[in-house]
PDB file of N, CA and C in Angstrom:
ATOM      1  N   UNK A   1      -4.965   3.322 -20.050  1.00  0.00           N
ATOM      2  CA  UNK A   1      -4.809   1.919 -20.361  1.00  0.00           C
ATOM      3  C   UNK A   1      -5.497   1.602 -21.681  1.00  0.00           C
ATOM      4  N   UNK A   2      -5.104   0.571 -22.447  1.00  0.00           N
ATOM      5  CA  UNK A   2      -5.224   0.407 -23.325  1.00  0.00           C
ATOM      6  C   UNK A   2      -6.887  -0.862 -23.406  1.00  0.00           C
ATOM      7  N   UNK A   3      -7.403  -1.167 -24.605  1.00  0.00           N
ATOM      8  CA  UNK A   3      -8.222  -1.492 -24.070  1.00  0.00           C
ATOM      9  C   UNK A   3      -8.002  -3.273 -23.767  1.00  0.00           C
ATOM     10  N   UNK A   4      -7.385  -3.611 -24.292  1.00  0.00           N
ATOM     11  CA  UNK A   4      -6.291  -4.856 -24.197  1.00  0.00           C
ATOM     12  C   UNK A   4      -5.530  -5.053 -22.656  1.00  0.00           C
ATOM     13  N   UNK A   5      -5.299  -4.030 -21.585  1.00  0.00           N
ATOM     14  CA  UNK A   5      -5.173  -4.032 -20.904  1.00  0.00           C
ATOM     15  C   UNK A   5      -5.916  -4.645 -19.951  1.00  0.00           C
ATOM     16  N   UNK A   6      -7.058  -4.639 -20.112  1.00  0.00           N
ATOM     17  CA  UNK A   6      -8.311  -5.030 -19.513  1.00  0.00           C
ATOM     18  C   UNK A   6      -8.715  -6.597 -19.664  1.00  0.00           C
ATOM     19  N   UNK A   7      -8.186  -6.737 -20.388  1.00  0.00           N
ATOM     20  CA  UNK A   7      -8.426  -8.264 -20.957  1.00  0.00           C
ATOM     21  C   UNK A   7      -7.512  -9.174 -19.944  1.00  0.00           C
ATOM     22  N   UNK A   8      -6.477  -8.485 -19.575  1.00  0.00           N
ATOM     23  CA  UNK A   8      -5.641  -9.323 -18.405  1.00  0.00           C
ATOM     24  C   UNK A   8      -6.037 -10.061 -17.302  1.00  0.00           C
ATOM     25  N   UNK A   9      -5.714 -11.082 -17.177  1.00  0.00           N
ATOM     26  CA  UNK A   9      -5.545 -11.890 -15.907  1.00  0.00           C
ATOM     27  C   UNK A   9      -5.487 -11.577 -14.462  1.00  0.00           C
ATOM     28  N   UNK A  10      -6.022 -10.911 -13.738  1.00  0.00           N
ATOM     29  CA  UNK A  10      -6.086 -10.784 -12.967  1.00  0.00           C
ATOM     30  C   UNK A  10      -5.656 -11.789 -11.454  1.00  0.00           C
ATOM     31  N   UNK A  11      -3.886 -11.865 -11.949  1.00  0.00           N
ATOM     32  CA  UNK A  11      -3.385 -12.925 -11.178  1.00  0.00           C
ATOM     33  C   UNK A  11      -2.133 -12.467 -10.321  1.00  0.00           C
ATOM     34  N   UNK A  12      -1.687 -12.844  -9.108  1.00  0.00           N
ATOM     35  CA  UNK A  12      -0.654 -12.243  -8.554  1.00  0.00           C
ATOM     36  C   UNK A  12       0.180 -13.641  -8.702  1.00  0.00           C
ATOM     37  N   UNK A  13       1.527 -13.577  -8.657  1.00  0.00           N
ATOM     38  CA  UNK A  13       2.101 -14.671  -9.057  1.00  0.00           C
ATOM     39  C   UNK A  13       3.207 -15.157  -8.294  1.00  0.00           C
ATOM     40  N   UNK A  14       2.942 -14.164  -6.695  1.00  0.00           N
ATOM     41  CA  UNK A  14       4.628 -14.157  -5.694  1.00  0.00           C
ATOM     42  C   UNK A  14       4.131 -15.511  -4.783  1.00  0.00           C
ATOM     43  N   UNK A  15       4.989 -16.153  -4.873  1.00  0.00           N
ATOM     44  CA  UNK A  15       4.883 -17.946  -3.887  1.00  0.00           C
ATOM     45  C   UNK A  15       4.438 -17.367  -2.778  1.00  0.00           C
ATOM     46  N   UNK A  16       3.311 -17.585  -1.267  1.00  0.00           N
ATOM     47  CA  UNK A  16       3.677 -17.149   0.100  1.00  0.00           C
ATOM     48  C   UNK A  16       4.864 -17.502   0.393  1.00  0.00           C
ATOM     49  N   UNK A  17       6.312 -18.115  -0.023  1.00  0.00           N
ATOM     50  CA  UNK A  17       7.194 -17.771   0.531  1.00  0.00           C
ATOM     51  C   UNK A  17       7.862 -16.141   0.240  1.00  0.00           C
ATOM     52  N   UNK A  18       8.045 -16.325  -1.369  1.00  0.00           N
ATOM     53  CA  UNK A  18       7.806 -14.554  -1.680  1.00  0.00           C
ATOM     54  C   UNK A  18       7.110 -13.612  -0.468  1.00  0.00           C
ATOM     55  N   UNK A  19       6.079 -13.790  -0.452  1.00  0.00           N
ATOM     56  CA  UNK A  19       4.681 -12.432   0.172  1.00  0.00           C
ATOM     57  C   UNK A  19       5.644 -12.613   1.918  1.00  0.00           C
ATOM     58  N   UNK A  20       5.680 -13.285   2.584  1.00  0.00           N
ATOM     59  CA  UNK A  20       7.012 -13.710   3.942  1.00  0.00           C
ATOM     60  C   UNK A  20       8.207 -12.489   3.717  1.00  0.00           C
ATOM     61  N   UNK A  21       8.523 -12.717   2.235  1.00  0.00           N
ATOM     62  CA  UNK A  21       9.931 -11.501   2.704  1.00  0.00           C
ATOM     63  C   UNK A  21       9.858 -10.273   1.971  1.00  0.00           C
ATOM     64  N   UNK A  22       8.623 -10.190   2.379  1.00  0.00           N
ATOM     65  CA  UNK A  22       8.681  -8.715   1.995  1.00  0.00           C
ATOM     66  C   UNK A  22       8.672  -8.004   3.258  1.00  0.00           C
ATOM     67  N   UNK A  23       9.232  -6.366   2.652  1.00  0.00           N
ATOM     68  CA  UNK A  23       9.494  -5.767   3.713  1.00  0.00           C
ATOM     69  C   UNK A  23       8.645  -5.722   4.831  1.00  0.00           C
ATOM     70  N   UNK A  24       8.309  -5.715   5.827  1.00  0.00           N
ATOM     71  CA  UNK A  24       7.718  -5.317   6.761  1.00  0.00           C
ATOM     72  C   UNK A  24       7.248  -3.812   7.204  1.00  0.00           C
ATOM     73  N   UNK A  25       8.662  -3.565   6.887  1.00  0.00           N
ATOM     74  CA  UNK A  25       9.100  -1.965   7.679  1.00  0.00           C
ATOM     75  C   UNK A  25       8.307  -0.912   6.389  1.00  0.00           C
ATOM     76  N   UNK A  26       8.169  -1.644   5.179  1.00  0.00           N
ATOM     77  CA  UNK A  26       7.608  -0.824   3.916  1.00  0.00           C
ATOM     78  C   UNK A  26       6.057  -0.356   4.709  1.00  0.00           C
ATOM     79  N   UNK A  27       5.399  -1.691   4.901  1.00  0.00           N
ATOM     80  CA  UNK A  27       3.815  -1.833   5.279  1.00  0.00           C
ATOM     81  C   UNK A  27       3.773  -0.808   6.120  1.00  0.00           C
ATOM     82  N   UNK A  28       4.838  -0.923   7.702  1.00  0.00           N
ATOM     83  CA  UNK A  28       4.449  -0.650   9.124  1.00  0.00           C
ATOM     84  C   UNK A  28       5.307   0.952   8.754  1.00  0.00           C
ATOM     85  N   UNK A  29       5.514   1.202   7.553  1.00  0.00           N
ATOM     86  CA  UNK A  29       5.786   2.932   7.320  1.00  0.00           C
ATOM     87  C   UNK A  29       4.476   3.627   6.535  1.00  0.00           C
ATOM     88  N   UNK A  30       3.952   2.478   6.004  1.00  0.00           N
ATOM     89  CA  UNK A  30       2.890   2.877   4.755  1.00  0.00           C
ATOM     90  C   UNK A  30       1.655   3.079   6.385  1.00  0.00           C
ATOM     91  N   UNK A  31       1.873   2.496   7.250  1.00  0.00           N
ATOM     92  CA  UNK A  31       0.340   2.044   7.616  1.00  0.00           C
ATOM     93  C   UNK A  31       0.695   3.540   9.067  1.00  0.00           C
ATOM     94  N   UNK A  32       1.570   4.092   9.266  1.00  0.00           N
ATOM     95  CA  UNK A  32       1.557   4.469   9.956  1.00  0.00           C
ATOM     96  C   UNK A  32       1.211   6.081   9.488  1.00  0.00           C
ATOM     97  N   UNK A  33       1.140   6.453   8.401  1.00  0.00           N
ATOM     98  CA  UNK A  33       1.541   7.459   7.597  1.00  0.00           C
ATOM     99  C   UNK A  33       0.168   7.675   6.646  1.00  0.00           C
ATOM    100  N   UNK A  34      -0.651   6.615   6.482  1.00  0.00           N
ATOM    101  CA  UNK A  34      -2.321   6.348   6.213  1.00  0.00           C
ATOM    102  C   UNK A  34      -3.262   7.609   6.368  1.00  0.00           C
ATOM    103  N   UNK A  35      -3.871   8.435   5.532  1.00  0.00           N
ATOM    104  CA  UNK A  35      -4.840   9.187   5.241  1.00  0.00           C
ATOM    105  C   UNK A  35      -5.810   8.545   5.155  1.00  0.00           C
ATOM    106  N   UNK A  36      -6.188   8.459   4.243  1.00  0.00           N
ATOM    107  CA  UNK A  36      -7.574   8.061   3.590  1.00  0.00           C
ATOM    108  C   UNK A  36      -7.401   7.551   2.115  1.00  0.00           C
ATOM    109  N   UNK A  37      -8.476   6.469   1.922  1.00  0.00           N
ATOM    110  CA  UNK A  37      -8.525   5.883   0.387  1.00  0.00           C
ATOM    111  C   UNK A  37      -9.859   6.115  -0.577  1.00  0.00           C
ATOM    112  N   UNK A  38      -9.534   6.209  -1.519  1.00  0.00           N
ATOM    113  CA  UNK A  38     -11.303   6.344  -2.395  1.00  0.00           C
ATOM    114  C   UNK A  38     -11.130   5.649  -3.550  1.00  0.00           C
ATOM    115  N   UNK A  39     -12.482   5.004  -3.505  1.00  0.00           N
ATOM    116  CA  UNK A  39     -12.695   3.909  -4.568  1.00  0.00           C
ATOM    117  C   UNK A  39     -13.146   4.608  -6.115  1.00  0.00           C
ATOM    118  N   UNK A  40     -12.580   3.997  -6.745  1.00  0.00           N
ATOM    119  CA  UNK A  40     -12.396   4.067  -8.361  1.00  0.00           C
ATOM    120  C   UNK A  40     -13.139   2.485  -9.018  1.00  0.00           C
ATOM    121  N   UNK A  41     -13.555   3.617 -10.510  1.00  0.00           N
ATOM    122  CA  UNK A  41     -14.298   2.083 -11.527  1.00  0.00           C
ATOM    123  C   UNK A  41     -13.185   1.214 -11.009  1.00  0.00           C
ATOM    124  N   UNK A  42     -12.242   1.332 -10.983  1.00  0.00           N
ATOM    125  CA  UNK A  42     -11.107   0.478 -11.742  1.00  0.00           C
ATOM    126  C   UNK A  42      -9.872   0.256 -10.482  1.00  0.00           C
ATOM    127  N   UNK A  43     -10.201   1.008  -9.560  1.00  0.00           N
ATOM    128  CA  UNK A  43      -9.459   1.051  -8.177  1.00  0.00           C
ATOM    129  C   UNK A  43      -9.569   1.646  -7.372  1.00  0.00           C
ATOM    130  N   UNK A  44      -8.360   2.092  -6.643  1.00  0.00           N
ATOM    131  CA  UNK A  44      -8.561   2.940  -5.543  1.00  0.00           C
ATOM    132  C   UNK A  44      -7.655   3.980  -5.655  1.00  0.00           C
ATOM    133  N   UNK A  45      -7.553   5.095  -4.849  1.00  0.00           N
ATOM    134  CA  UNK A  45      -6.298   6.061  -4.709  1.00  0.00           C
ATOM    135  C   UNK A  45      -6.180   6.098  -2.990  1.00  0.00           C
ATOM    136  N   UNK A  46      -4.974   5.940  -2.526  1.00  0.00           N
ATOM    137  CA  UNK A  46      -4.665   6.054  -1.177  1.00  0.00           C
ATOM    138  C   UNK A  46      -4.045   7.097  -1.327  1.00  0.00           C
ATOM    139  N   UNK A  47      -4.088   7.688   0.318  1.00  0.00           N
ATOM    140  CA  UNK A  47      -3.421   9.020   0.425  1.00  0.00           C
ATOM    141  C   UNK A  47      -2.624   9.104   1.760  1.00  0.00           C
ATOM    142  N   UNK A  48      -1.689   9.308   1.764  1.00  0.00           N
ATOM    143  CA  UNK A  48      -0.543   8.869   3.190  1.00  0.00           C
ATOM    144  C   UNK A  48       0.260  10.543   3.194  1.00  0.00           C
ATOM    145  N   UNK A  49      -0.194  10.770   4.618  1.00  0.00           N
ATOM    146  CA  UNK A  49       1.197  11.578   4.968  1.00  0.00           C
ATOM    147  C   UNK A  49       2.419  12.007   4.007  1.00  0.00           C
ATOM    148  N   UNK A  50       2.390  13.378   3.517  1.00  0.00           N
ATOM    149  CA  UNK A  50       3.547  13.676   2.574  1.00  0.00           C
ATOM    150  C   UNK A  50       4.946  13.527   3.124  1.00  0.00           C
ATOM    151  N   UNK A  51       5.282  12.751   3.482  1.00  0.00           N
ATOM    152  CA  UNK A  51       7.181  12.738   3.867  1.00  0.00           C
ATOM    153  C   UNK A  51       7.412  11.866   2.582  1.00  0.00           C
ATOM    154  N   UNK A  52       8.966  11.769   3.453  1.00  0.00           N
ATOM    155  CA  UNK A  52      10.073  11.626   2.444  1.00  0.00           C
ATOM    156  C   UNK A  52       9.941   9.983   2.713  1.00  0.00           C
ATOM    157  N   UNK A  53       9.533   9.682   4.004  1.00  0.00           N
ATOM    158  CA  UNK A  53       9.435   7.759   4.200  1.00  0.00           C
ATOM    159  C   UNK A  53       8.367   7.447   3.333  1.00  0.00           C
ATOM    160  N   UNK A  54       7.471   8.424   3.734  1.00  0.00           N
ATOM    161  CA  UNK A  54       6.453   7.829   2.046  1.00  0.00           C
ATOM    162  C   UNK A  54       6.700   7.264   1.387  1.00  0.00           C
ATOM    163  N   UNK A  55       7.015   8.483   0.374  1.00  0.00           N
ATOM    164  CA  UNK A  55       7.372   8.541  -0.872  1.00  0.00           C
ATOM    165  C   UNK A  55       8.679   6.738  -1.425  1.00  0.00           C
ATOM    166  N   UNK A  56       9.444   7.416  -0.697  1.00  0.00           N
ATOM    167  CA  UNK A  56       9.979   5.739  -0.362  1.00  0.00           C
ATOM    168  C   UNK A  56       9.966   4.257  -0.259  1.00  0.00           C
ATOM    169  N   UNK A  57       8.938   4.714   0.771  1.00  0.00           N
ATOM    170  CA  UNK A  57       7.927   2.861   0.999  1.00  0.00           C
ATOM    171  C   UNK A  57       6.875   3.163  -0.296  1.00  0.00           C
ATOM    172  N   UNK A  58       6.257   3.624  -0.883  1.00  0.00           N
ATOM    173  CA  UNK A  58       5.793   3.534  -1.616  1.00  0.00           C
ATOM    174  C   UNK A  58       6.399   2.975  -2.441  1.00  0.00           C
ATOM    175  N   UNK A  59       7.548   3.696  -2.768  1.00  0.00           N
ATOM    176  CA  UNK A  59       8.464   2.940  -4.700  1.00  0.00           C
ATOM    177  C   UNK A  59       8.541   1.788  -4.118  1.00  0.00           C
ATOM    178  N   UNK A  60       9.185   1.638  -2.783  1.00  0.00           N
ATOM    179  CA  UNK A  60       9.977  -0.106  -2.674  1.00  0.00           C
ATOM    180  C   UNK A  60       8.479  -0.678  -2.554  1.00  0.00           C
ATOM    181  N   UNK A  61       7.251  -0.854  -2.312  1.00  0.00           N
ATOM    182  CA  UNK A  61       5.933  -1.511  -2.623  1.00  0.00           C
ATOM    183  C   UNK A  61       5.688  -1.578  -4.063  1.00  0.00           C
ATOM    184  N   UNK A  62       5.950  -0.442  -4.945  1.00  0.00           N
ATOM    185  CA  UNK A  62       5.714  -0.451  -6.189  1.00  0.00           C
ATOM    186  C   UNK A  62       6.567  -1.503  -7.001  1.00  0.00           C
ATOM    187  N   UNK A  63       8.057  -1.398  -6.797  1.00  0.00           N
ATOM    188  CA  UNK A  63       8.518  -2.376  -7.000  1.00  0.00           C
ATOM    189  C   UNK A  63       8.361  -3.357  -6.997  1.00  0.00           C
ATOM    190  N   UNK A  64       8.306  -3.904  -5.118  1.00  0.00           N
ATOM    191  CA  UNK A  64       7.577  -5.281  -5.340  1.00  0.00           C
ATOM    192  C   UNK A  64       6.350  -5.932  -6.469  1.00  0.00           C
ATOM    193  N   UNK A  65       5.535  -5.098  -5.905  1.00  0.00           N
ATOM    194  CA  UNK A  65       4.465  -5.331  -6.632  1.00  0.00           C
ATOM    195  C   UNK A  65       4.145  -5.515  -7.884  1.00  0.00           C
ATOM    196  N   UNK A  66       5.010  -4.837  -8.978  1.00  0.00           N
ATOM    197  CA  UNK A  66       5.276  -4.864  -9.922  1.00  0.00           C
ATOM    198  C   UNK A  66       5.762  -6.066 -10.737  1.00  0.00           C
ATOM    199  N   UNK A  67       6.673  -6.622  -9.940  1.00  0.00           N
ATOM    200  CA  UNK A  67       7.523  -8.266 -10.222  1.00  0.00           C
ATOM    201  C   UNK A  67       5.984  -9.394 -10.127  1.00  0.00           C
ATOM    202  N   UNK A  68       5.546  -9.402  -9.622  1.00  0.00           N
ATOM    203  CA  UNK A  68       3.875 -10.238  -9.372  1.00  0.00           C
ATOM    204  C   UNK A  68       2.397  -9.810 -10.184  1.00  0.00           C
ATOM    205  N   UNK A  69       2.809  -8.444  -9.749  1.00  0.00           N
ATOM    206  CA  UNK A  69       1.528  -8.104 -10.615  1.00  0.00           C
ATOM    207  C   UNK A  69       1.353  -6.755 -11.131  1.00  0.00           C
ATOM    208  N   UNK A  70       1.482  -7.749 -12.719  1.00  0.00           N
ATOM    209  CA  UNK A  70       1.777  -7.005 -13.503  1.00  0.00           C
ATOM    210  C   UNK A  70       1.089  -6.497 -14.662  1.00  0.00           C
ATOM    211  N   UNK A  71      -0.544  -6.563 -14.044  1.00  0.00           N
ATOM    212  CA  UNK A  71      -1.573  -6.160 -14.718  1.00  0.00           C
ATOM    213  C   UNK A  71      -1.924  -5.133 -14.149  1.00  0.00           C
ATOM    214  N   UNK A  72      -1.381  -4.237 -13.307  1.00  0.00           N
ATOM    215  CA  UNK A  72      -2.098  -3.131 -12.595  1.00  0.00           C
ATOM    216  C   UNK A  72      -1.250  -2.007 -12.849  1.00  0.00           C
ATOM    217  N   UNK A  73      -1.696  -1.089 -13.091  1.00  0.00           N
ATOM    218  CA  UNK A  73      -1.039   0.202 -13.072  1.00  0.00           C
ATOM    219  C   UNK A  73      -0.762   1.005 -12.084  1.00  0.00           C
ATOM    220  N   UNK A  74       0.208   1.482 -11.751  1.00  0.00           N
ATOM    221  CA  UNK A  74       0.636   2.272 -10.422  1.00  0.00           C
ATOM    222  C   UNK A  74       0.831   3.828 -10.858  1.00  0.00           C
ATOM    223  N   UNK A  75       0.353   4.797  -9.611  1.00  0.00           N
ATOM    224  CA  UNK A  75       0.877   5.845  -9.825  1.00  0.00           C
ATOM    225  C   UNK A  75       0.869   6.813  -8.392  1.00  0.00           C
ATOM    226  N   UNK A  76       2.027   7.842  -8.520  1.00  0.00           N
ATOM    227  CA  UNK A  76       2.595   8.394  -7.238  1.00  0.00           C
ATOM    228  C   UNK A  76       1.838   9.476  -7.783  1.00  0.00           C
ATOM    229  N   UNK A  77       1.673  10.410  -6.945  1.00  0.00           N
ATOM    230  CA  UNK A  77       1.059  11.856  -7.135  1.00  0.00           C
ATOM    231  C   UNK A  77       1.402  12.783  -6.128  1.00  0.00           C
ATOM    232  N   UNK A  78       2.536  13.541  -6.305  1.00  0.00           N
ATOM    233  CA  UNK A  78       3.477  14.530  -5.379  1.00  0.00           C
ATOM    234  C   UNK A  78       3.472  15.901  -5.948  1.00  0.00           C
ATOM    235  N   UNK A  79       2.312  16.402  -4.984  1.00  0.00           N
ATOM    236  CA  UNK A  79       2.312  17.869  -5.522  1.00  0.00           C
ATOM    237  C   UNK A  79       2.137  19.233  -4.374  1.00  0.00           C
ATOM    238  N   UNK A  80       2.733  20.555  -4.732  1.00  0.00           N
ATOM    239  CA  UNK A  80       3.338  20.867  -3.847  1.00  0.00           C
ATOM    240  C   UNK A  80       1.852  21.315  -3.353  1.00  0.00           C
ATOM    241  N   UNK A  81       1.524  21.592  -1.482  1.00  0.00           N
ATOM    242  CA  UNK A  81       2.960  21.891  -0.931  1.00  0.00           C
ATOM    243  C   UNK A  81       3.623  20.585   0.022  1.00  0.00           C
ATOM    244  N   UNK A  82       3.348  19.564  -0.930  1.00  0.00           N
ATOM    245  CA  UNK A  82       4.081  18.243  -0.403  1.00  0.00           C
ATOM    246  C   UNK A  82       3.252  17.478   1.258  1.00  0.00           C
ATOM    247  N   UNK A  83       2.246  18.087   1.286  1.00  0.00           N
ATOM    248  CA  UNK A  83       1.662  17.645   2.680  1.00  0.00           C
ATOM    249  C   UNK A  83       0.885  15.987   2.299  1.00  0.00           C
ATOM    250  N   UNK A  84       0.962  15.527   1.078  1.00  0.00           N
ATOM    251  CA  UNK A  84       0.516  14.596   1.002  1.00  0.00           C
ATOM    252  C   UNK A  84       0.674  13.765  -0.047  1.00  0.00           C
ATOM    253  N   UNK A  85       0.843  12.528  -0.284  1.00  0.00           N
ATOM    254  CA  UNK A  85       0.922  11.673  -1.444  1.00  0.00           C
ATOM    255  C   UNK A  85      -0.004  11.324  -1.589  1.00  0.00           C
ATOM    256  N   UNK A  86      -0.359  10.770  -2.645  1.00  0.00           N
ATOM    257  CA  UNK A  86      -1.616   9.579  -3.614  1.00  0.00           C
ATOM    258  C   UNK A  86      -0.904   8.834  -4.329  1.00  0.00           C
ATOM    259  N   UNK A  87      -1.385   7.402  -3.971  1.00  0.00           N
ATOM    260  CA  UNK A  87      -1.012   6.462  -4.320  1.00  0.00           C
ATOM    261  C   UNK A  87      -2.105   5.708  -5.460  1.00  0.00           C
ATOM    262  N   UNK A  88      -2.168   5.750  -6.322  1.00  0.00           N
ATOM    263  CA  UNK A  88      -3.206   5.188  -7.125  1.00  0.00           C
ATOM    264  C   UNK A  88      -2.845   3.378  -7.778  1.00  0.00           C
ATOM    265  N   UNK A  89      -3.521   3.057  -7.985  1.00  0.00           N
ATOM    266  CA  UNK A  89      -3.771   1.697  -8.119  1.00  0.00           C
ATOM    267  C   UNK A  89      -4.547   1.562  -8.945  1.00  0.00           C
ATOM    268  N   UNK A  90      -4.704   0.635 -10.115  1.00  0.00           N
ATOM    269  CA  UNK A  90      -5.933   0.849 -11.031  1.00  0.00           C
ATOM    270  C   UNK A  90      -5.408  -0.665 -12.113  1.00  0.00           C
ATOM    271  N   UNK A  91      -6.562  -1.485 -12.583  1.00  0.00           N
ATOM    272  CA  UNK A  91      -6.625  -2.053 -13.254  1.00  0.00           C
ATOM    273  C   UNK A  91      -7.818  -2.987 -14.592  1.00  0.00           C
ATOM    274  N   UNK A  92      -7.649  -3.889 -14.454  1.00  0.00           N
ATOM    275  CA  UNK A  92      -9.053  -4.761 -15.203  1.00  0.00           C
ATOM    276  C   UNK A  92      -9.517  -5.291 -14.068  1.00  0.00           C
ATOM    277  N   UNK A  93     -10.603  -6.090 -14.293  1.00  0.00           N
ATOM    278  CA  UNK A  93     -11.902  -6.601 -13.183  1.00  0.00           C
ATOM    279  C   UNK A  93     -10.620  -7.125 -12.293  1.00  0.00           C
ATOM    280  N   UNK A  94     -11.445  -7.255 -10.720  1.00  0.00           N
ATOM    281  CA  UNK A  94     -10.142  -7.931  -9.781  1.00  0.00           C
ATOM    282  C   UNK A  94      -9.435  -7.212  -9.268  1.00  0.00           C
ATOM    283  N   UNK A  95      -8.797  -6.195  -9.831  1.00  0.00           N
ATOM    284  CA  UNK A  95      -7.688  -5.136  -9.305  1.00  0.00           C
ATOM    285  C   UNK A  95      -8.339  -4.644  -8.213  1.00  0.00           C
ATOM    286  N   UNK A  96      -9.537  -4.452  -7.759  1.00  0.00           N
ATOM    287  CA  UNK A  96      -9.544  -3.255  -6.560  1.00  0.00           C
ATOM    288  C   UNK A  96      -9.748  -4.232  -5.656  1.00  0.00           C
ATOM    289  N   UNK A  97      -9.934  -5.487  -5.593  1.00  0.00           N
ATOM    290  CA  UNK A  97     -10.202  -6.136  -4.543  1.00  0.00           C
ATOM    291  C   UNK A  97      -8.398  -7.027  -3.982  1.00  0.00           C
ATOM    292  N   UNK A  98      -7.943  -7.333  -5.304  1.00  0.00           N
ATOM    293  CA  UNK A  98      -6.682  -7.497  -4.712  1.00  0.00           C
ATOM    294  C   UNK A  98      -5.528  -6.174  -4.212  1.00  0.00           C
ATOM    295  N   UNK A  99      -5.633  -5.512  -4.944  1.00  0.00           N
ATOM    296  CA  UNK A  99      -4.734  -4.532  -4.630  1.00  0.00           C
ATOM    297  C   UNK A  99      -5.236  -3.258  -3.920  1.00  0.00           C
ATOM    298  N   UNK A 100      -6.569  -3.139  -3.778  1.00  0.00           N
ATOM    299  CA  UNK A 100      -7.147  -2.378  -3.170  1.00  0.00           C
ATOM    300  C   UNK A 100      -7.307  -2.090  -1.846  1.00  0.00           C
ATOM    301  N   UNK A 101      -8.501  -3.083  -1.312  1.00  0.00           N
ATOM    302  CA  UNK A 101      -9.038  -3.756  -0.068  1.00  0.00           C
ATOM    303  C   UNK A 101      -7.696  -4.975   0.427  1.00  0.00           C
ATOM    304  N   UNK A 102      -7.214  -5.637  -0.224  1.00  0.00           N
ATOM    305  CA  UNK A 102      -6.160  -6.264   0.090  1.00  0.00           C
ATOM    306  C   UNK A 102      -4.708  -5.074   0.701  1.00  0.00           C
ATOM    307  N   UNK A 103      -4.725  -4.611   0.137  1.00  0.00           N
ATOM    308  CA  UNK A 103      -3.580  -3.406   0.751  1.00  0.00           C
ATOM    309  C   UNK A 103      -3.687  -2.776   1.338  1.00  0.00           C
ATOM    310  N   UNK A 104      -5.151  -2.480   1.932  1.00  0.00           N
ATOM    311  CA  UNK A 104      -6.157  -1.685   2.835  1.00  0.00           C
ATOM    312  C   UNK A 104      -5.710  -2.660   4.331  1.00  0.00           C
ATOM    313  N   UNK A 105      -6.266  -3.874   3.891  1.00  0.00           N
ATOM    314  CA  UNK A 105      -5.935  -5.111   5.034  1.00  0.00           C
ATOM    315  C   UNK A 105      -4.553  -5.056   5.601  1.00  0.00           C
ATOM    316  N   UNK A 106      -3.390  -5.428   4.598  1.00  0.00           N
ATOM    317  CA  UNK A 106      -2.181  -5.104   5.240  1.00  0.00           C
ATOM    318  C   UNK A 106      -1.588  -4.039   6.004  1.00  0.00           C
ATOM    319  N   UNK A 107      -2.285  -3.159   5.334  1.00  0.00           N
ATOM    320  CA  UNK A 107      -2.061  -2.359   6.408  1.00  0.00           C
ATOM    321  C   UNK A 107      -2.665  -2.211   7.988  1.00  0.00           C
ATOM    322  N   UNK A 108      -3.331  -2.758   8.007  1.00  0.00           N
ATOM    323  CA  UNK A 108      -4.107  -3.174   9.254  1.00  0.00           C
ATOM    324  C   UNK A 108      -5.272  -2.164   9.308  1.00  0.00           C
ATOM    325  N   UNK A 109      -5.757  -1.629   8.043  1.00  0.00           N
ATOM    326  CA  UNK A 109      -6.995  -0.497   7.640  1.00  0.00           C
ATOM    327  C   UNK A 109      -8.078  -1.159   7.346  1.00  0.00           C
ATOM    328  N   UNK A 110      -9.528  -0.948   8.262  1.00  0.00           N
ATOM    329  CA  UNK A 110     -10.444  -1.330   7.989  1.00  0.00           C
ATOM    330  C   UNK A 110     -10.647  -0.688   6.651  1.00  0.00           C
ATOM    331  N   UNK A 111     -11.780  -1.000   5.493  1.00  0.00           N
ATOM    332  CA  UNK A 111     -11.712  -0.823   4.160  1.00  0.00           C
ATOM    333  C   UNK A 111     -13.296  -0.507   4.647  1.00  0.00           C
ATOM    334  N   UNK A 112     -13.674   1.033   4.193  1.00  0.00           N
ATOM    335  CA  UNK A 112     -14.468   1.319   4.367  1.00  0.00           C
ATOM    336  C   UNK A 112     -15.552   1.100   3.905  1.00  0.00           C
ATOM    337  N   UNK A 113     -17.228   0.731   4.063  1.00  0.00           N
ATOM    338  CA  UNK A 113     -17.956  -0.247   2.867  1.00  0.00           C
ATOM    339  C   UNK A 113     -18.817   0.801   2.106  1.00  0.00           C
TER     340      UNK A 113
END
């Protein structure tokens, strides 16, 4: 990231009618499929079960997420022998608590202290 990157707003911008239609089935695939997460300066990296629903609910989350908030950087990490993904998350001040511990929550994951 650039260092201008950092300077961003740390704002999500989807109406709660938005955050209502989002998938469900994305979360309750992400949350079922849940490893473990570790905290970063700047975020977190989650780690879920290597399948193919993963990998999947992941992009369609990335997507979403992306349309709202669009100060954070995303990244997939698929390497063989495929037993597991990392999901990384990373931004300016703010990012690990919204997208972090907040995505920790949705999933119905205590956020470890």
């Amino acid at each position: 990231m650039s260092e201008n990157d950092h300077e961003q707003t740390v704002t999500c911008t989807i109406t709660p009618e938005q955050a209502a239609e989002r998938p469900a089935a994305v979360l309750a695939t992400l949350a079922d499929r849940y490893v473990s997460s570790t905290e970063h300066e700047d975020g977190y990296t989650h780690v879920f079960q290597g399948t193919q629903e993963t990998v999947e609910a992941l992009a369609t989350f990335v997507a979403n997420e992306q349309r709202c908030c669009g100060f954070a950087s995303y990244e997939l990490a698929i390497e063989p022998p495929y037993e597991q993904t990392a999901f990384r998350v990373s931004g300016p001040e703010g990012t690990k608590e919204l997208l972090g511990t907040g995505f920790l929550t949705a999933l119905g994951v205590e956020p470890e202290e």
